[in-house]
PDB file of N, CA and C in Angstrom:
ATOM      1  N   UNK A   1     161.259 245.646  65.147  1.00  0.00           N
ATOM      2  CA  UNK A   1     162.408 244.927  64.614  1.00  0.00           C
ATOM      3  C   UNK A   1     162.657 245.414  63.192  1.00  0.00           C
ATOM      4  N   UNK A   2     163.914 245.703  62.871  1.00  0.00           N
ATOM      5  CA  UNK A   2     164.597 246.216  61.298  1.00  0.00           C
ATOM      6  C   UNK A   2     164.601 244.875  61.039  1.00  0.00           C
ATOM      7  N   UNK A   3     163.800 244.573  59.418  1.00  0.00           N
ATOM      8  CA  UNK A   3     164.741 243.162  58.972  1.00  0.00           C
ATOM      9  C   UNK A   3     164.768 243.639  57.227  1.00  0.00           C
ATOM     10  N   UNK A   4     164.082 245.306  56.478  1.00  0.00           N
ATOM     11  CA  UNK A   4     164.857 245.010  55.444  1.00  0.00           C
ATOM     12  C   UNK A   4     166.257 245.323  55.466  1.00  0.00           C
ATOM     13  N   UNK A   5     166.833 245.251  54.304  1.00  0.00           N
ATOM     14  CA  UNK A   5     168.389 245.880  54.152  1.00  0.00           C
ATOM     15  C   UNK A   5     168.763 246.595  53.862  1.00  0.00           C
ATOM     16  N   UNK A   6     168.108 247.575  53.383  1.00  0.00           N
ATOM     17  CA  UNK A   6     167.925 249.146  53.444  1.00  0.00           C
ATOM     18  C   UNK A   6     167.417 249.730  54.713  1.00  0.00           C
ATOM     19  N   UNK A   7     166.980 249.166  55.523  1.00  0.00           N
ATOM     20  CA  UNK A   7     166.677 249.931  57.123  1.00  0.00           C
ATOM     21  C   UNK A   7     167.781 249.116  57.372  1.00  0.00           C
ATOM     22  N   UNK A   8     168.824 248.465  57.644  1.00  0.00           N
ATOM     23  CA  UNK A   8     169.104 247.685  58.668  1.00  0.00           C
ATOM     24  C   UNK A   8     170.560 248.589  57.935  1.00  0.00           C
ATOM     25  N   UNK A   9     170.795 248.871  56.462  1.00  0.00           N
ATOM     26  CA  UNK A   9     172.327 250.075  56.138  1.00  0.00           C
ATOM     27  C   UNK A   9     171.967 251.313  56.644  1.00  0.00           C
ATOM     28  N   UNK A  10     170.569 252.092  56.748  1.00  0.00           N
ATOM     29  CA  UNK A  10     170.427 253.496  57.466  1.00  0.00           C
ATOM     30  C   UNK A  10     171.052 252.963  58.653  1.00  0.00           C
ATOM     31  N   UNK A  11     170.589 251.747  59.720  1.00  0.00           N
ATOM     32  CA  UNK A  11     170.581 252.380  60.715  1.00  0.00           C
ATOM     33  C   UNK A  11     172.039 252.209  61.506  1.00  0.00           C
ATOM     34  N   UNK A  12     172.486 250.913  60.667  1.00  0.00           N
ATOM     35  CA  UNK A  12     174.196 251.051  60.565  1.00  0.00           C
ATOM     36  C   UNK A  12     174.853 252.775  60.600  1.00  0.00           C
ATOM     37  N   UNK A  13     174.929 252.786  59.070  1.00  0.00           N
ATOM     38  CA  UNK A  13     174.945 254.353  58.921  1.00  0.00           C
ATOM     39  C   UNK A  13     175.587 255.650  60.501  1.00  0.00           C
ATOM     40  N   UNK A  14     173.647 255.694  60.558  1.00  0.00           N
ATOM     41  CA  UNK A  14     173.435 256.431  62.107  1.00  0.00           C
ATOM     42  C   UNK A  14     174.073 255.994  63.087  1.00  0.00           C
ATOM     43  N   UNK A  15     174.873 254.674  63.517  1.00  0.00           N
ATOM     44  CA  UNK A  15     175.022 254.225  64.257  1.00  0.00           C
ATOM     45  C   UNK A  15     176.258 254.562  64.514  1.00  0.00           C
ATOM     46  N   UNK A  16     177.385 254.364  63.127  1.00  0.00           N
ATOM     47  CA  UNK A  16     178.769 254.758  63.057  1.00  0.00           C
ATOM     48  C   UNK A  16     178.846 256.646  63.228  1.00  0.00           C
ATOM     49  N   UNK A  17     177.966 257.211  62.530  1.00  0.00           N
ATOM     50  CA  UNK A  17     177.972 258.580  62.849  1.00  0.00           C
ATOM     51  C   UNK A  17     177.694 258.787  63.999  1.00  0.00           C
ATOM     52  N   UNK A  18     177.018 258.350  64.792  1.00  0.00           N
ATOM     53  CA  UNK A  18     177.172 258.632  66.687  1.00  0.00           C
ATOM     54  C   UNK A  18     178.505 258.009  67.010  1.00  0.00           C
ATOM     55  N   UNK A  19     178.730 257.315  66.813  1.00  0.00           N
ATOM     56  CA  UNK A  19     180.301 256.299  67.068  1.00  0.00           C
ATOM     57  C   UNK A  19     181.578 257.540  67.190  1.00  0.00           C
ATOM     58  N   UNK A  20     181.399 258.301  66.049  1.00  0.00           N
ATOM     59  CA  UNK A  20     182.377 258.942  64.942  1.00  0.00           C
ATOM     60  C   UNK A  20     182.144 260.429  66.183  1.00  0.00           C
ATOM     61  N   UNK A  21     181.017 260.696  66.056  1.00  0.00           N
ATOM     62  CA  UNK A  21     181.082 261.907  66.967  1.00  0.00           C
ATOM     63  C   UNK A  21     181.136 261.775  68.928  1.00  0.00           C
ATOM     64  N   UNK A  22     181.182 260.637  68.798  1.00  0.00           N
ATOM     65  CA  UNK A  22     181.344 260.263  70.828  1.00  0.00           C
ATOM     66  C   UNK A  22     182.837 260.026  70.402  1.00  0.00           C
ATOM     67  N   UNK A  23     183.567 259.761  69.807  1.00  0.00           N
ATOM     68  CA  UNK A  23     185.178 259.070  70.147  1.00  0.00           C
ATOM     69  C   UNK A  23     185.612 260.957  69.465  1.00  0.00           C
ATOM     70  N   UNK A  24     184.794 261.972  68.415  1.00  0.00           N
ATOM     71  CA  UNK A  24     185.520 263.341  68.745  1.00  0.00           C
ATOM     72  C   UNK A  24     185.779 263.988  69.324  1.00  0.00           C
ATOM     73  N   UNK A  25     184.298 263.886  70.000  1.00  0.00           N
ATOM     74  CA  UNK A  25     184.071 265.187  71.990  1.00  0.00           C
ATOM     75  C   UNK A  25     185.414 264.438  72.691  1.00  0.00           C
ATOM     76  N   UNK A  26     185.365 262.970  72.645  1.00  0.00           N
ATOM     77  CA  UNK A  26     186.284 262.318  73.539  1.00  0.00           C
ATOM     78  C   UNK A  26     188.093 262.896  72.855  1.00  0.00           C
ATOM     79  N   UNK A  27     188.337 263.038  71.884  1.00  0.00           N
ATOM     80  CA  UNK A  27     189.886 263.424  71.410  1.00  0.00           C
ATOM     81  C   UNK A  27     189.945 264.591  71.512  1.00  0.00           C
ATOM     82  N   UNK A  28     189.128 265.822  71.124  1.00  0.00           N
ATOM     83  CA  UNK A  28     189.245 267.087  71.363  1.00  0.00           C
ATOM     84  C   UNK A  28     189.168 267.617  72.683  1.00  0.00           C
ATOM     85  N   UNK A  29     188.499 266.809  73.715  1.00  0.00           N
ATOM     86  CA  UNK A  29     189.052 266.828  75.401  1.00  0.00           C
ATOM     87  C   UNK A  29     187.740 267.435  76.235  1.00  0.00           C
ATOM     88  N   UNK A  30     186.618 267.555  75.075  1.00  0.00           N
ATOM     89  CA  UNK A  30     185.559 267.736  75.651  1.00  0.00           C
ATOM     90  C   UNK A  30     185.115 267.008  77.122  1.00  0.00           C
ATOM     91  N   UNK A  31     185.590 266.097  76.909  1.00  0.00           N
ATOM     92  CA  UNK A  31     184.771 265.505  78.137  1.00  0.00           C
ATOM     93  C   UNK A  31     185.663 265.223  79.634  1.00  0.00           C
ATOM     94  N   UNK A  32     186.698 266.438  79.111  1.00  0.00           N
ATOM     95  CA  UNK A  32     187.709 266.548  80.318  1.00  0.00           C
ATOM     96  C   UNK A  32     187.217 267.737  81.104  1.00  0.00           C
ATOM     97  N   UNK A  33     185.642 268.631  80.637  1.00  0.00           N
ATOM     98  CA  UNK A  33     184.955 269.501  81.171  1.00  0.00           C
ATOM     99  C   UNK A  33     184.112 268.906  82.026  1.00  0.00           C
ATOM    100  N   UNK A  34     183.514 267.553  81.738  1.00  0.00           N
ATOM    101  CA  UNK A  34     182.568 267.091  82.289  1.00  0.00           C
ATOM    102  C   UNK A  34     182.879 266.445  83.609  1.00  0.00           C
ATOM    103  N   UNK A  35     181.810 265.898  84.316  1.00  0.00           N
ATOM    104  CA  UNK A  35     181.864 264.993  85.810  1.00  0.00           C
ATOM    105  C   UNK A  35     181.935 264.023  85.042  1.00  0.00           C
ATOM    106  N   UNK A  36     182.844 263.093  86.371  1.00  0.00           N
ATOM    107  CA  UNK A  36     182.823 261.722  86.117  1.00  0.00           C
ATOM    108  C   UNK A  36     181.931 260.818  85.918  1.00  0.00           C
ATOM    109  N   UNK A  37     180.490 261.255  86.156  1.00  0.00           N
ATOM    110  CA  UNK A  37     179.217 260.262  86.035  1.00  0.00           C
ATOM    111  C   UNK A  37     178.521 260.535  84.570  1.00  0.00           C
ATOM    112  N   UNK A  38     178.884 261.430  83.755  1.00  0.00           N
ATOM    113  CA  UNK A  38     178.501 261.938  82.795  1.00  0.00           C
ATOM    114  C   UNK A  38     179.583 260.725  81.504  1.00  0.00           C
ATOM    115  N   UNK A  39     181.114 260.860  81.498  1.00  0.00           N
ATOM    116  CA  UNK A  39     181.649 260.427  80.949  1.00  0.00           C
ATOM    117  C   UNK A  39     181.398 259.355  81.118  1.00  0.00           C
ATOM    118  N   UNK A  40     181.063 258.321  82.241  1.00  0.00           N
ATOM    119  CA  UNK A  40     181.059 257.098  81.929  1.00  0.00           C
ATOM    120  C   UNK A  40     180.021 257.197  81.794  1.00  0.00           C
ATOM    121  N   UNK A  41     178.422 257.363  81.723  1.00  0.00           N
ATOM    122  CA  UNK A  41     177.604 257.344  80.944  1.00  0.00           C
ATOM    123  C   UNK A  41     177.959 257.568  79.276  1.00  0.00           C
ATOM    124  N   UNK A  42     178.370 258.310  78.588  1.00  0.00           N
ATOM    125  CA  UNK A  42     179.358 258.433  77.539  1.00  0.00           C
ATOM    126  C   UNK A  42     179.923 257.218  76.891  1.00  0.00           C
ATOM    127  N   UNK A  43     181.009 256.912  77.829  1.00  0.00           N
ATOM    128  CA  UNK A  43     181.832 255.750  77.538  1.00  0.00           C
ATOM    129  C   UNK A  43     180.910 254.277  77.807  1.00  0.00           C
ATOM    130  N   UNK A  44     180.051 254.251  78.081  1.00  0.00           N
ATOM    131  CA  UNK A  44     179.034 253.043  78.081  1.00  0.00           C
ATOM    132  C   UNK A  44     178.124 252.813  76.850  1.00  0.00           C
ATOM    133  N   UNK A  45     177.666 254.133  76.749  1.00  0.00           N
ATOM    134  CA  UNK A  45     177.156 254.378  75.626  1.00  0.00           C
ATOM    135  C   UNK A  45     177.825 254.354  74.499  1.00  0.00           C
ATOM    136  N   UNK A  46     178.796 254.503  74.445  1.00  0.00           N
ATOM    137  CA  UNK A  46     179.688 253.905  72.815  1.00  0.00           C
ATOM    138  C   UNK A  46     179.911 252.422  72.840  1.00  0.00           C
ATOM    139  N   UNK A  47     180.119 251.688  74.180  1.00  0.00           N
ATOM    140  CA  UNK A  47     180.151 250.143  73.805  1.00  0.00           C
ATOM    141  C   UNK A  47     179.004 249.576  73.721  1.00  0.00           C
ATOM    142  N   UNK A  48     177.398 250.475  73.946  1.00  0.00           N
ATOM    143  CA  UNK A  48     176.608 249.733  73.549  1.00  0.00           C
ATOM    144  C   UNK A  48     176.229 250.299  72.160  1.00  0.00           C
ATOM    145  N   UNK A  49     176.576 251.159  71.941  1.00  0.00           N
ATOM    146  CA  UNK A  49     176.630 251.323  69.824  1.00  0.00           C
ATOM    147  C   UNK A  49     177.456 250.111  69.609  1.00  0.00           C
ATOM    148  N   UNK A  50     178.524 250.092  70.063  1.00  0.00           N
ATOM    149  CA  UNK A  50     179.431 249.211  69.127  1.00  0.00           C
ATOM    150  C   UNK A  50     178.892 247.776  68.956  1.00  0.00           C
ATOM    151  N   UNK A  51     178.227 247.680  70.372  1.00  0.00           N
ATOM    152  CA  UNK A  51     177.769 246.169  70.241  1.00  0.00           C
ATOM    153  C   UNK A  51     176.117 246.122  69.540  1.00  0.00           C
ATOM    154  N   UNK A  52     175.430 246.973  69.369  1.00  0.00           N
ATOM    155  CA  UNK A  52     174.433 246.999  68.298  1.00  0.00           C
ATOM    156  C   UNK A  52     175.030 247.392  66.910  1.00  0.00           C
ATOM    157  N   UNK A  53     176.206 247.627  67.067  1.00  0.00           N
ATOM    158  CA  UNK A  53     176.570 247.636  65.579  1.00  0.00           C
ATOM    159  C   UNK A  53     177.224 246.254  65.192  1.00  0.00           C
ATOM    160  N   UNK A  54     177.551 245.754  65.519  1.00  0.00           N
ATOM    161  CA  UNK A  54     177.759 244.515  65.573  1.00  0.00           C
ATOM    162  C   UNK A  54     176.999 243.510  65.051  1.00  0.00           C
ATOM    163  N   UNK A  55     175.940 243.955  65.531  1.00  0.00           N
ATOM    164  CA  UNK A  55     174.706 242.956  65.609  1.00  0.00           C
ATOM    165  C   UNK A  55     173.665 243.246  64.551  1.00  0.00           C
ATOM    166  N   UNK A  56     173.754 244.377  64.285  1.00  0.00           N
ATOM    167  CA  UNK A  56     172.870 245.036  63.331  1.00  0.00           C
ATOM    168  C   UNK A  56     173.764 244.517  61.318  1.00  0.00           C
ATOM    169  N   UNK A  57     175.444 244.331  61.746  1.00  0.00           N
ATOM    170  CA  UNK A  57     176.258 244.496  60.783  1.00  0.00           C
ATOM    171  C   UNK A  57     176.078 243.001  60.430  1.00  0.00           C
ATOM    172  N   UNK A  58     176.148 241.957  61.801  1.00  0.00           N
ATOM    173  CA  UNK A  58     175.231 240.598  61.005  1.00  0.00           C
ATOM    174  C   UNK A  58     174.385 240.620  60.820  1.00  0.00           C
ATOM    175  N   UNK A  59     173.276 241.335  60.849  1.00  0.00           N
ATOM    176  CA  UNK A  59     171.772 240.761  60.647  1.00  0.00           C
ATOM    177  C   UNK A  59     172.080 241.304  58.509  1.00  0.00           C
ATOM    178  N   UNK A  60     172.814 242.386  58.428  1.00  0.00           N
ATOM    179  CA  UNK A  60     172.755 243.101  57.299  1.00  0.00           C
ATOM    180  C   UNK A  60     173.512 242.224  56.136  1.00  0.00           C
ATOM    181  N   UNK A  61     174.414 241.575  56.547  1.00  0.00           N
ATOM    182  CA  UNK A  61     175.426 240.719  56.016  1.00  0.00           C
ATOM    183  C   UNK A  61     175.006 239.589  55.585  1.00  0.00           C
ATOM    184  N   UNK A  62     173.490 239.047  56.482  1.00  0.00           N
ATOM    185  CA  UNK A  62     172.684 237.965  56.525  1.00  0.00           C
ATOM    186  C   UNK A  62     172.156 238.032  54.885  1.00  0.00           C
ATOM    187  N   UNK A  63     171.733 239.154  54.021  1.00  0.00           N
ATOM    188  CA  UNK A  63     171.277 239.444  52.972  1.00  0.00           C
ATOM    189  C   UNK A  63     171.570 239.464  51.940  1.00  0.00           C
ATOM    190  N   UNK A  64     173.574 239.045  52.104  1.00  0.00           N
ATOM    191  CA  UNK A  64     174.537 238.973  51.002  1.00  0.00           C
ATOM    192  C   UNK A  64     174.889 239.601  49.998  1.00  0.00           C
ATOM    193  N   UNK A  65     174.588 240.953  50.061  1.00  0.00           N
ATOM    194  CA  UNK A  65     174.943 242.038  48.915  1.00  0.00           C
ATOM    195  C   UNK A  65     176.065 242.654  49.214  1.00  0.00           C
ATOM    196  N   UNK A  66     176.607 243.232  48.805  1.00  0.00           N
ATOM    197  CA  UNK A  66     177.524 244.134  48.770  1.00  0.00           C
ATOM    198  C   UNK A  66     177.580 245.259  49.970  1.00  0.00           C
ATOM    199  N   UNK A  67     178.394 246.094  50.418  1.00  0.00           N
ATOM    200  CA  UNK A  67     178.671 247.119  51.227  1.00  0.00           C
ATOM    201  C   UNK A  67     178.078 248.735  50.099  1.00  0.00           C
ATOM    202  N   UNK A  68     176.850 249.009  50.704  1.00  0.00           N
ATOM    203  CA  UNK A  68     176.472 250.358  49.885  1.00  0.00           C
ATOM    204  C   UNK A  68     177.993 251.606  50.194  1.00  0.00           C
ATOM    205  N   UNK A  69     178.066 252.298  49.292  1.00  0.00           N
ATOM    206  CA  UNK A  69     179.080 253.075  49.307  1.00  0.00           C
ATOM    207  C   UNK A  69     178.761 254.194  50.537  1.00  0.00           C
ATOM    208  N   UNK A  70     177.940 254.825  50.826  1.00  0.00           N
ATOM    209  CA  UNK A  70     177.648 255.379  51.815  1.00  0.00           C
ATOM    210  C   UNK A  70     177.747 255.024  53.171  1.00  0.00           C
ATOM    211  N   UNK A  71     177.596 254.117  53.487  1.00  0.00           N
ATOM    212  CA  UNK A  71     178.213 253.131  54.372  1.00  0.00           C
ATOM    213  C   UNK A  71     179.667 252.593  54.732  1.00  0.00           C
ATOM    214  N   UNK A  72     180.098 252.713  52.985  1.00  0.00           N
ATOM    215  CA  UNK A  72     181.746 252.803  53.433  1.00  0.00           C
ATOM    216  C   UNK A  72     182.222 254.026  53.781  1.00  0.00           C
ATOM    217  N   UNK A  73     181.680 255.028  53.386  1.00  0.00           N
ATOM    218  CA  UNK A  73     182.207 256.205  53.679  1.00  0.00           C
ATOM    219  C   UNK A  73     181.989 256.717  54.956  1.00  0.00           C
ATOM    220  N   UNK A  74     181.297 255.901  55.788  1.00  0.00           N
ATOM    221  CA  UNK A  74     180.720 256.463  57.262  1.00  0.00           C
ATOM    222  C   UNK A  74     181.729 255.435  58.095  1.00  0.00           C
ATOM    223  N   UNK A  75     182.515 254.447  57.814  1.00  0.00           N
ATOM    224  CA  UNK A  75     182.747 253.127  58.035  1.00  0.00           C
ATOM    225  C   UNK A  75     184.717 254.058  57.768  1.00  0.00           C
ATOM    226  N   UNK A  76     184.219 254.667  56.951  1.00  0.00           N
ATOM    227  CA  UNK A  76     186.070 254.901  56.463  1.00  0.00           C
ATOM    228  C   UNK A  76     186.337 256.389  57.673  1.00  0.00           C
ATOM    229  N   UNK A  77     185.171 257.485  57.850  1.00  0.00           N
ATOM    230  CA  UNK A  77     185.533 258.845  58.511  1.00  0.00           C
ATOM    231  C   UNK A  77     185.593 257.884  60.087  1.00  0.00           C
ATOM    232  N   UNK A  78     184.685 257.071  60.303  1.00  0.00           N
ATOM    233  CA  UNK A  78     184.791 256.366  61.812  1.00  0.00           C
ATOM    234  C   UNK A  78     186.478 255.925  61.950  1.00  0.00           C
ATOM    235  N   UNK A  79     186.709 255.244  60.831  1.00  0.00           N
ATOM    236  CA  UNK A  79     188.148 254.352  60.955  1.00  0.00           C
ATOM    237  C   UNK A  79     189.147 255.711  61.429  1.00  0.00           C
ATOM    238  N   UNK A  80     189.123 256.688  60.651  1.00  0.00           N
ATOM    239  CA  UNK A  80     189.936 257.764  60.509  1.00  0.00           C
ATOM    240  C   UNK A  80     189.658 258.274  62.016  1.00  0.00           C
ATOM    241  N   UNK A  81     188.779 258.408  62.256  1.00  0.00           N
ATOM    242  CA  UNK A  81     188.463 259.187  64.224  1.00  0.00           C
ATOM    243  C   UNK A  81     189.037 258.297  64.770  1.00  0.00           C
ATOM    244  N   UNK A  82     188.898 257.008  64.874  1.00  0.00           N
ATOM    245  CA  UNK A  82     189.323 255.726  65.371  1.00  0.00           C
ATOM    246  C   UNK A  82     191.158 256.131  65.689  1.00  0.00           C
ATOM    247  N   UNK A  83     191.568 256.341  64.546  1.00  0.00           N
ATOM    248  CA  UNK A  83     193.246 256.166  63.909  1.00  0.00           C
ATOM    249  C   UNK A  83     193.459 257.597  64.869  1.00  0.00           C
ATOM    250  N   UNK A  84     192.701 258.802  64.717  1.00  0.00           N
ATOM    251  CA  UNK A  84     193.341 259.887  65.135  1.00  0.00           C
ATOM    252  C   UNK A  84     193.273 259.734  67.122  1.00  0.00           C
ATOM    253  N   UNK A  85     192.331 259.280  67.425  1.00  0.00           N
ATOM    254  CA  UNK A  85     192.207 259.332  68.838  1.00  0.00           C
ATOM    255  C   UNK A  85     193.008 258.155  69.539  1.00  0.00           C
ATOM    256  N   UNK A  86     194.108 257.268  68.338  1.00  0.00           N
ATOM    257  CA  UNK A  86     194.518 256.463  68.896  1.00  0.00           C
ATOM    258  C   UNK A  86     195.876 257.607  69.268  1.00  0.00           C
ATOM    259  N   UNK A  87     196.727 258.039  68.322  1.00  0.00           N
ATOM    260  CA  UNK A  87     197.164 258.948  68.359  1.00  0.00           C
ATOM    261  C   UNK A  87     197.234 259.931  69.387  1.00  0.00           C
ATOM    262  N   UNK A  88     196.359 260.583  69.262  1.00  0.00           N
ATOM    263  CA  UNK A  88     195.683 261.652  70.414  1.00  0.00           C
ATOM    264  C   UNK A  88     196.277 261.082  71.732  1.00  0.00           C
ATOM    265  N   UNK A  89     196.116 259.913  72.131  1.00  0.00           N
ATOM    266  CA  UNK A  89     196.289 259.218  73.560  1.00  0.00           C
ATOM    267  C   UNK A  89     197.570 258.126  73.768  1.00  0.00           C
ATOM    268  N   UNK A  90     198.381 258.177  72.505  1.00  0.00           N
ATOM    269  CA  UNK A  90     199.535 258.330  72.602  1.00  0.00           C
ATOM    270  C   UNK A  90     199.878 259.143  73.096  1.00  0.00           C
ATOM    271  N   UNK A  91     200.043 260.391  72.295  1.00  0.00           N
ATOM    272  CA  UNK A  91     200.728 261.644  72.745  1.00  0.00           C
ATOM    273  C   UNK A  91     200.581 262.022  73.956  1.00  0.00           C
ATOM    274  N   UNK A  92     198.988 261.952  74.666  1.00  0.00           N
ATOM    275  CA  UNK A  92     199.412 262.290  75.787  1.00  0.00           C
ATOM    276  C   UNK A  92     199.101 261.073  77.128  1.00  0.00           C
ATOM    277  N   UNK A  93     199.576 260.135  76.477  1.00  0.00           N
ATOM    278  CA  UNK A  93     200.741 259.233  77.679  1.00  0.00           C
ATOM    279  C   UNK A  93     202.076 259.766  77.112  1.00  0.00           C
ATOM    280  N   UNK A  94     202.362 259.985  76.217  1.00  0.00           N
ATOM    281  CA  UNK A  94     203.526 260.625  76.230  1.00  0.00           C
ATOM    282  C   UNK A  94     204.090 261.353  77.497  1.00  0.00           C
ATOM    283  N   UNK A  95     202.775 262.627  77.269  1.00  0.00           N
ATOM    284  CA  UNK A  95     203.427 264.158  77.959  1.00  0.00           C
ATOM    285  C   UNK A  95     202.884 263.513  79.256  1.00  0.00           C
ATOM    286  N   UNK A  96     202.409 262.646  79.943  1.00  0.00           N
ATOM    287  CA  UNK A  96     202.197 262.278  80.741  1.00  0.00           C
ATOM    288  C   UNK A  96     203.349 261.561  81.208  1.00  0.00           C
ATOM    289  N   UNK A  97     203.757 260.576  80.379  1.00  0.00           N
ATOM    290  CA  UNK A  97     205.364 260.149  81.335  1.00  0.00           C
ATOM    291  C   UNK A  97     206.287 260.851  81.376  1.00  0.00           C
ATOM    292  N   UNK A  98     206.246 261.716  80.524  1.00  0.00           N
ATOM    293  CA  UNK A  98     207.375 263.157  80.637  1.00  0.00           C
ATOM    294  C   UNK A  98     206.987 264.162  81.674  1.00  0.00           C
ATOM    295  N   UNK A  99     205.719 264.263  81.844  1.00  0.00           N
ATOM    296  CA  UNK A  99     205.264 264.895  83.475  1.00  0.00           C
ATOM    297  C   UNK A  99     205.630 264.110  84.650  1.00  0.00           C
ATOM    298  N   UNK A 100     206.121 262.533  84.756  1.00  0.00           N
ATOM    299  CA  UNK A 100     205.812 261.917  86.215  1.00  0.00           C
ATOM    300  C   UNK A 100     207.288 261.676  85.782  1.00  0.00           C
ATOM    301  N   UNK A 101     207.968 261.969  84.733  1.00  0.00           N
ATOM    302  CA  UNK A 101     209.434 261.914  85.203  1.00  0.00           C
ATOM    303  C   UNK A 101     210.076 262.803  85.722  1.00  0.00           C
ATOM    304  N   UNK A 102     209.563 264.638  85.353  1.00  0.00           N
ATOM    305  CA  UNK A 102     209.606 265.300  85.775  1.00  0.00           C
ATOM    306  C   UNK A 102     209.565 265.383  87.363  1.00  0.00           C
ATOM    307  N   UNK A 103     208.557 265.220  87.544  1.00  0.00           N
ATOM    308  CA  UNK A 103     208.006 265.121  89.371  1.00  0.00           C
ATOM    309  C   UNK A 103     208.698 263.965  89.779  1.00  0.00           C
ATOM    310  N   UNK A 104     209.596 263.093  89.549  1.00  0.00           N
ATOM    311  CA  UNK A 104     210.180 262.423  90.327  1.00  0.00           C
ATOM    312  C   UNK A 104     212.007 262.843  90.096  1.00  0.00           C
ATOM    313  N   UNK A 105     211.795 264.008  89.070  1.00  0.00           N
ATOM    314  CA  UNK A 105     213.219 264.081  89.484  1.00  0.00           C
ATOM    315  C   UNK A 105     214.076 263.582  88.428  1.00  0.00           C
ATOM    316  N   UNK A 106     214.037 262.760  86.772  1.00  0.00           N
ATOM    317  CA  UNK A 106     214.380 262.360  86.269  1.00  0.00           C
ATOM    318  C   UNK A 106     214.783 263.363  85.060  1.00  0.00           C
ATOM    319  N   UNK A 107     215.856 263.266  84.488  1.00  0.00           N
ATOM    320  CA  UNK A 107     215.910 263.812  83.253  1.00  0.00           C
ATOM    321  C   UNK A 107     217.687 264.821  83.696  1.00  0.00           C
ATOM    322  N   UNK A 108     217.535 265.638  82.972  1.00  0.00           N
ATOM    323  CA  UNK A 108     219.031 266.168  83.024  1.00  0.00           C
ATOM    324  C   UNK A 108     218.671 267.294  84.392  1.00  0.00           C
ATOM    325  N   UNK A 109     219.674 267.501  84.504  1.00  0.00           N
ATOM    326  CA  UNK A 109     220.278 268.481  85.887  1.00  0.00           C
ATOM    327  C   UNK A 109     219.654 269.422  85.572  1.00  0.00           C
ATOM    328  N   UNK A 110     218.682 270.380  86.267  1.00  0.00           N
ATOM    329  CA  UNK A 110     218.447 271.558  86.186  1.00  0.00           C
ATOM    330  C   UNK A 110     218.773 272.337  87.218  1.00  0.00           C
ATOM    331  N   UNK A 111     219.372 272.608  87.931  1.00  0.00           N
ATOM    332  CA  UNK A 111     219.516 273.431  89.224  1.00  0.00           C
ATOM    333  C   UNK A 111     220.367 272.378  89.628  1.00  0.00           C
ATOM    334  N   UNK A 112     220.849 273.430  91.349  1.00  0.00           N
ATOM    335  CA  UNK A 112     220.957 273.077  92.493  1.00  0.00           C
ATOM    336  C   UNK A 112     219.810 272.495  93.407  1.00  0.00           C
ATOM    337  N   UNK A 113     220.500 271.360  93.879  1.00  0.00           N
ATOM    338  CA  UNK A 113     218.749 270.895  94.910  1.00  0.00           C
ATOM    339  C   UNK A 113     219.548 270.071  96.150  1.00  0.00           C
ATOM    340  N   UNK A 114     218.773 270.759  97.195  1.00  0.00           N
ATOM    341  CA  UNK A 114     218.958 269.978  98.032  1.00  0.00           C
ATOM    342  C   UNK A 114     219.043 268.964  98.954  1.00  0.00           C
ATOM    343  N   UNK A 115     219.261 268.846 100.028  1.00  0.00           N
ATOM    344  CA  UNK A 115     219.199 267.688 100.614  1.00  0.00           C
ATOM    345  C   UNK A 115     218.581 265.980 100.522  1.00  0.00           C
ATOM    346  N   UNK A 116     218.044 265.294 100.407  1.00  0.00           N
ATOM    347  CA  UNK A 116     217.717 264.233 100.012  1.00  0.00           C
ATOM    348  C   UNK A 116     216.326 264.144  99.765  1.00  0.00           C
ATOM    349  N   UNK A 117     215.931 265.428  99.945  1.00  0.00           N
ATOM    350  CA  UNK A 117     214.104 265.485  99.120  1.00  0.00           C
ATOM    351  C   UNK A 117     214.066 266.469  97.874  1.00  0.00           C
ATOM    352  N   UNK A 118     215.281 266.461  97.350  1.00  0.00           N
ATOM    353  CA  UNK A 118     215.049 267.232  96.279  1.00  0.00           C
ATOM    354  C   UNK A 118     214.981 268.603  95.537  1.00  0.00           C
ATOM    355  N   UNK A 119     214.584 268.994  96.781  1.00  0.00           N
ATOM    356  CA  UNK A 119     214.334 270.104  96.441  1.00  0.00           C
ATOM    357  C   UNK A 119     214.569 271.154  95.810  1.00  0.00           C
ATOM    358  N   UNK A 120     214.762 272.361  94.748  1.00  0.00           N
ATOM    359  CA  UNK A 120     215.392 273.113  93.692  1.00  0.00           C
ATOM    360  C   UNK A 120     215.589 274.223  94.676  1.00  0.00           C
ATOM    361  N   UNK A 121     216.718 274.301  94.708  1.00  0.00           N
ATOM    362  CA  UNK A 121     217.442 275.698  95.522  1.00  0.00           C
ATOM    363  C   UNK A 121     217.565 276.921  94.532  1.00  0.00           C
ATOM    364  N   UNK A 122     217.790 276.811  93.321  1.00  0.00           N
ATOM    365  CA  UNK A 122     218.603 277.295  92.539  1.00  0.00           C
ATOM    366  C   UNK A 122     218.869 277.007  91.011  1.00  0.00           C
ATOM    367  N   UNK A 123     219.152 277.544  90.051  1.00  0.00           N
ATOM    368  CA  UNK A 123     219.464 277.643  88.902  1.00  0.00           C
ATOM    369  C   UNK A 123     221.011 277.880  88.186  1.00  0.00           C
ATOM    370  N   UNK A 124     221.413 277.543  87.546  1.00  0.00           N
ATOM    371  CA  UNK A 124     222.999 278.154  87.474  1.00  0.00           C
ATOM    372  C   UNK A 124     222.910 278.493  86.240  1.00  0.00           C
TER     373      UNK A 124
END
């Protein structure tokens, strides 16, 4: 068991820097290489950081000092991965509803198409 407050800000710390680097592999698309049993191992594993960080962030808070600066700064690059991968997955639901409008046919006239399935005959 951590109970000073200097082990209990390291291990905060370490905790947000794994945080910070599982939500990067995840925005840079790394883990669009991997199997599906791998990523959700992955994605399990960041909600159980989050929820020992949690828990670790009351036990630390329990001690009433201040936020060490090093800690904000691991606390501020997390926020920033946080902000960019929200982003990241905007954009592509974006290009994603602009792909399934595509495939259904939506958007301006491009061709000739035929009969009632659509189909592109042609270009003009």
């Amino acid at each position: 068991m951590i109970d000073s407050e200097t082990a209990l800000t390291r291990r905060q710390i370490q905790i947000v820097r794994r945080l910070s680097r599982l939500f990067r592999v995840d925005r840079c698309g790394r883990l669009r290489r991997r199997g599906i049993d791998t990523v959700r191992r992955l994605i399990d594993r960041r909600g159980a950081l989050i929820e020992e960080l949690m828990q670790v962030d009351a036990r630390r808070r329990a001690f009433a000092s201040g936020t060490p600066g090093e800690l904000d700064l691991a606390m501020m690059s997390f926020a920033t991965e946080i902000e960019q991968g929200g982003r990241h997955c905007l954009a592509a639901l974006a290009e994603l509803g602009a792909e399934l409008g595509r495939l259904r046919g939506e958007g301006a006239a491009s061709g000739l198409r035929g009969e009632s399935a659509g189909q592109l005959l042609g270009r003009g």
